[in-house]
Protein backbone atom coordinates (compact mmCIF):
# COMPACT_ATOMS: atom_id res chain seq x y z
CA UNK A 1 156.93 36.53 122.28
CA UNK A 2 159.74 34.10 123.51
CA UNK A 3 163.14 33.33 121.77
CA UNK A 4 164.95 30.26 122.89
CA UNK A 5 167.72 30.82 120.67
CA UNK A 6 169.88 32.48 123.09
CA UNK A 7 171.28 29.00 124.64
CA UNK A 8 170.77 25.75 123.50
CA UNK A 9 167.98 23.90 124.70
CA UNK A 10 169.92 21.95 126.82
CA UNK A 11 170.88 24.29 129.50
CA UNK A 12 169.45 24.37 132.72
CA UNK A 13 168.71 28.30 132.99
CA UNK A 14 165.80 29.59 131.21
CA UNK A 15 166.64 31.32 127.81
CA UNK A 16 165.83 35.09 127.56
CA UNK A 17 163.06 36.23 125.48
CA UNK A 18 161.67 38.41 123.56
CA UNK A 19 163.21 39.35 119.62
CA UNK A 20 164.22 43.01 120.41
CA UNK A 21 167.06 41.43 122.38
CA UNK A 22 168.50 39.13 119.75
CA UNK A 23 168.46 41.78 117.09
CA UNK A 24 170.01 44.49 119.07
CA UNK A 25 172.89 42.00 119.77
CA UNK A 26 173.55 41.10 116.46
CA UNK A 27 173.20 45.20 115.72
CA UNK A 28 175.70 45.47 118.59
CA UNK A 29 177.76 42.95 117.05
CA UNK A 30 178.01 44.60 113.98
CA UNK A 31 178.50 47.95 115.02
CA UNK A 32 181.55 46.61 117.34
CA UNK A 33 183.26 45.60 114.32
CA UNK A 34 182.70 48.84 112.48
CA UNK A 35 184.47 50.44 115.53
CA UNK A 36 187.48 48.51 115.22
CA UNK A 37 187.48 48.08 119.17
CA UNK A 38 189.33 45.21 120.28
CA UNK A 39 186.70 44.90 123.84
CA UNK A 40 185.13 41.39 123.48
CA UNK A 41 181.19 42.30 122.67
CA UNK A 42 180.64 40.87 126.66
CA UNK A 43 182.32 42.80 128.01
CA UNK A 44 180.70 45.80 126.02
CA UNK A 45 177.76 45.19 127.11
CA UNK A 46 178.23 44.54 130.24
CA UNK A 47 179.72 48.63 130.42
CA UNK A 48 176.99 49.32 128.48
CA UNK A 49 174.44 47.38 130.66
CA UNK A 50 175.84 49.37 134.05
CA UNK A 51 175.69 52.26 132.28
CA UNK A 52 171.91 51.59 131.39
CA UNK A 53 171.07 50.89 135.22
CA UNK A 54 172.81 54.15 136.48
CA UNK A 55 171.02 56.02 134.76
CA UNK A 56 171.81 59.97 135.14
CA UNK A 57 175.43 59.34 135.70
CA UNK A 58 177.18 62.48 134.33
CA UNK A 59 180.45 60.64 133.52
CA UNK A 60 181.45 57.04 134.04
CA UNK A 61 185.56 56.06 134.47
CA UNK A 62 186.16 52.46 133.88
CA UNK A 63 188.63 51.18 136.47
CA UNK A 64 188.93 47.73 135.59
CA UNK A 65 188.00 44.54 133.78
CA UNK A 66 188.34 40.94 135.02
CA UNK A 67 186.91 38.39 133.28
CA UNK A 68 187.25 34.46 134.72
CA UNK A 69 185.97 31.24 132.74
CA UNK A 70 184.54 28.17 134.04
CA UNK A 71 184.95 26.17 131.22
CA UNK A 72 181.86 24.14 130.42
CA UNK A 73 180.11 26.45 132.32
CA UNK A 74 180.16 30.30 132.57
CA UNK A 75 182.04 33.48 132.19
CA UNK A 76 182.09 36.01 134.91
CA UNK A 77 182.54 38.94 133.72
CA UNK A 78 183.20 42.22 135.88
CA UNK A 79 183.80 46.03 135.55
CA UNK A 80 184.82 48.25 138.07
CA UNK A 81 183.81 51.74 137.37
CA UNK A 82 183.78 55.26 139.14
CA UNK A 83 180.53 57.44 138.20
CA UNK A 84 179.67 61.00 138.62
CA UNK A 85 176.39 62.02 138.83
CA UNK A 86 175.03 65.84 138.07
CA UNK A 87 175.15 66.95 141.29
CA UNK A 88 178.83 66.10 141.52
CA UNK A 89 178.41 63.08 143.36
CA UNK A 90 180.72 60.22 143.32
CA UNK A 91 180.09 56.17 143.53
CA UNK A 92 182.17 53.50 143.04
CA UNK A 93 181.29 50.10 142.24
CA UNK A 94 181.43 46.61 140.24
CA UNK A 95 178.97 45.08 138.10
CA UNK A 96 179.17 41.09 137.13
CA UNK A 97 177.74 40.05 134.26
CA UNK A 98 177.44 35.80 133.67
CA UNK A 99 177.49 34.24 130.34
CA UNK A 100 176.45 30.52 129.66
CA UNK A 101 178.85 28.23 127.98
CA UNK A 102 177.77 27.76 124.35
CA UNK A 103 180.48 26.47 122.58
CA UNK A 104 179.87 22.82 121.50
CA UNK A 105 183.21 21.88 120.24
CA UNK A 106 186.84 23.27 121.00
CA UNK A 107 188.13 24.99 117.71
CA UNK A 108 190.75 28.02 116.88
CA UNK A 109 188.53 30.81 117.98
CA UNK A 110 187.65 29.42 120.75
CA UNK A 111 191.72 29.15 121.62
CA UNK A 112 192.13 32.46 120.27
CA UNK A 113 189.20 34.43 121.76
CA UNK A 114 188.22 32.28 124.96
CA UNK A 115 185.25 34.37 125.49
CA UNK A 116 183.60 33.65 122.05
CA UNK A 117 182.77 30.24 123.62
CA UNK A 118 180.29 31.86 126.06
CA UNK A 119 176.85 33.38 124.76
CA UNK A 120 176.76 37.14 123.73
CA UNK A 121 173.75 38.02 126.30
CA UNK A 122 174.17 37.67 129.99
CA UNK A 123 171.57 35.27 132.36
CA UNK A 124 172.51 37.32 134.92
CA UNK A 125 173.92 40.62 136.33
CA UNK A 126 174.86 41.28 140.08
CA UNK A 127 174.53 45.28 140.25
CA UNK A 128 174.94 47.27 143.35
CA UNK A 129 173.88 44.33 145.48
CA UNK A 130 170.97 43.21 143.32
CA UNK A 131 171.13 40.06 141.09
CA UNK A 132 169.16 40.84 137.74
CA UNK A 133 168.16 38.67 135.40
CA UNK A 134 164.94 37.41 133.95
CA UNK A 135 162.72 39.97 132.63
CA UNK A 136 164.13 42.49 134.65
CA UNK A 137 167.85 42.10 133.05
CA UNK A 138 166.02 41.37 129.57
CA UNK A 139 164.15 45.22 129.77
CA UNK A 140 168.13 46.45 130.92
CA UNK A 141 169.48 44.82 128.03
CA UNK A 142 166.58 45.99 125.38
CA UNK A 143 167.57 49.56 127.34
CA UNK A 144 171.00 49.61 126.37
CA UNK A 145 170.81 48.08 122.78
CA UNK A 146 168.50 51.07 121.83
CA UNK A 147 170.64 53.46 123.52
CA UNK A 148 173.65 51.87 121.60
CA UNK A 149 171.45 52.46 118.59
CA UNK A 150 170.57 56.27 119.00
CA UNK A 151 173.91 57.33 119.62
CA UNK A 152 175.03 55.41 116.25
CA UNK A 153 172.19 57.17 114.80
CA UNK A 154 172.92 60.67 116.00
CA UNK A 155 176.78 59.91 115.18
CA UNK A 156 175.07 59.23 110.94
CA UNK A 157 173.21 61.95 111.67
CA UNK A 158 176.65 63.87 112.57
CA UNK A 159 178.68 62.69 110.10
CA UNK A 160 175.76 63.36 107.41
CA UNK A 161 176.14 67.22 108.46
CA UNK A 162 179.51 67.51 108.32
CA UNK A 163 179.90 66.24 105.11
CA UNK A 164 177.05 68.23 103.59
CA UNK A 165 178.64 71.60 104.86
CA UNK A 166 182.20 70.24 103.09
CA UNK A 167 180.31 69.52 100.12
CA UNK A 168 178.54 73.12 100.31
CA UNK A 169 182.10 74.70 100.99
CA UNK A 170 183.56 73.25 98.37
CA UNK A 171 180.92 74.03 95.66
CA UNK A 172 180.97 77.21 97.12
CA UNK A 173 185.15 77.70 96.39
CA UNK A 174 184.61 76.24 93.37
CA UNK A 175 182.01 78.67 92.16
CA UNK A 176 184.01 81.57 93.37
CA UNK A 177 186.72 80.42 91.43
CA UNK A 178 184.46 79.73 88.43
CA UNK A 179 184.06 83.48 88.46
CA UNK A 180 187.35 84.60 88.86
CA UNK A 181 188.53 82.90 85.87
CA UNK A 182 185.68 83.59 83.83
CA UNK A 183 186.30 87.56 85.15
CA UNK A 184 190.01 87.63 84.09
């Protein structure tokens, strides 16, 4: 199953497929805006897309963010990061994710938000000396999308809980003080 919706059909690169990716991006999307984060969506995934590939990191620390545009051509963008994995062990490194240029005509996002100009997947990510990309960097992103998706879900889930023991508290205080008027 193939989707060549990613980039136009113009570019040069082959598009990434499959539909799981395009759906968890515009789920990704979405959910960004329900955060109210102000991290460009790229950028987001490309923490989110290092975070995928290491795995069993205990705790990640974000050390940096440069992004640099090639206007009419890519976005580089890269995260420096310090993990910790469960044994206590430390490793620092830098993860690039590159966007195509998408943007067919100049407008006031574009001059606002330079980065909306560039597609919202990556063709590419250089990881710990590898380059990904192809199927390999389409599983990583699928990956990380349905990660993104459980934690939302167990975040409902959470939220669902806590309001349902308010709810119970309060019908409870209510009830008790049901019965102290009605003993008076």
């Amino acid at each position: 199953m193939s989707l060549n919706t990613l980039r136009p059909a113009t570019t040069r690169r082959s598009s990434i497929g499959m539909r799981p990716v395009l759906l968890g991006l515009v789920a990704s999307l979405l959910l960004q805006g329900c955060g109210g984060s102000q991290e460009d969506v790229r950028v987001t995934l490309c923490k989110d897309l290092v975070l995928t590939r290491l795995g069993d990191a205990q705790s990640v620390q974000w050390s940096g963010t440069d992004t640099r545009l090639k206007r009419l051509e890519q976005a580089d963008v890269t995260v420096s990061y310090q993990a910790t994995d469960a044994t206590g062990g430390s490793v620092t490194g830098r993860a690039t994710c590159t966007y195509d240029y998408v943007e067919v005509e100049e407008n006031v996002m574009a001059q606002s938000q330079p980065l909306s100009s560039y597609a919202t997947a990556p063709y590419q990510m250089d990881f710990q000396g590898m380059r990904l990309a192809g199927k390999e960097l389409t599983e990583t992103i699928n990956l990380a999308l349905m990660n993104k998706g459980a934690e939302f879900a167990q975040e409902v889930r959470r939220g669902m809980e806590d309001a349902s023991a308010e709810i119970r508290q309060r019908v409870s205080e209510t009830a008790e003080e049901i019965k102290r008027k009605l003993g008076e």
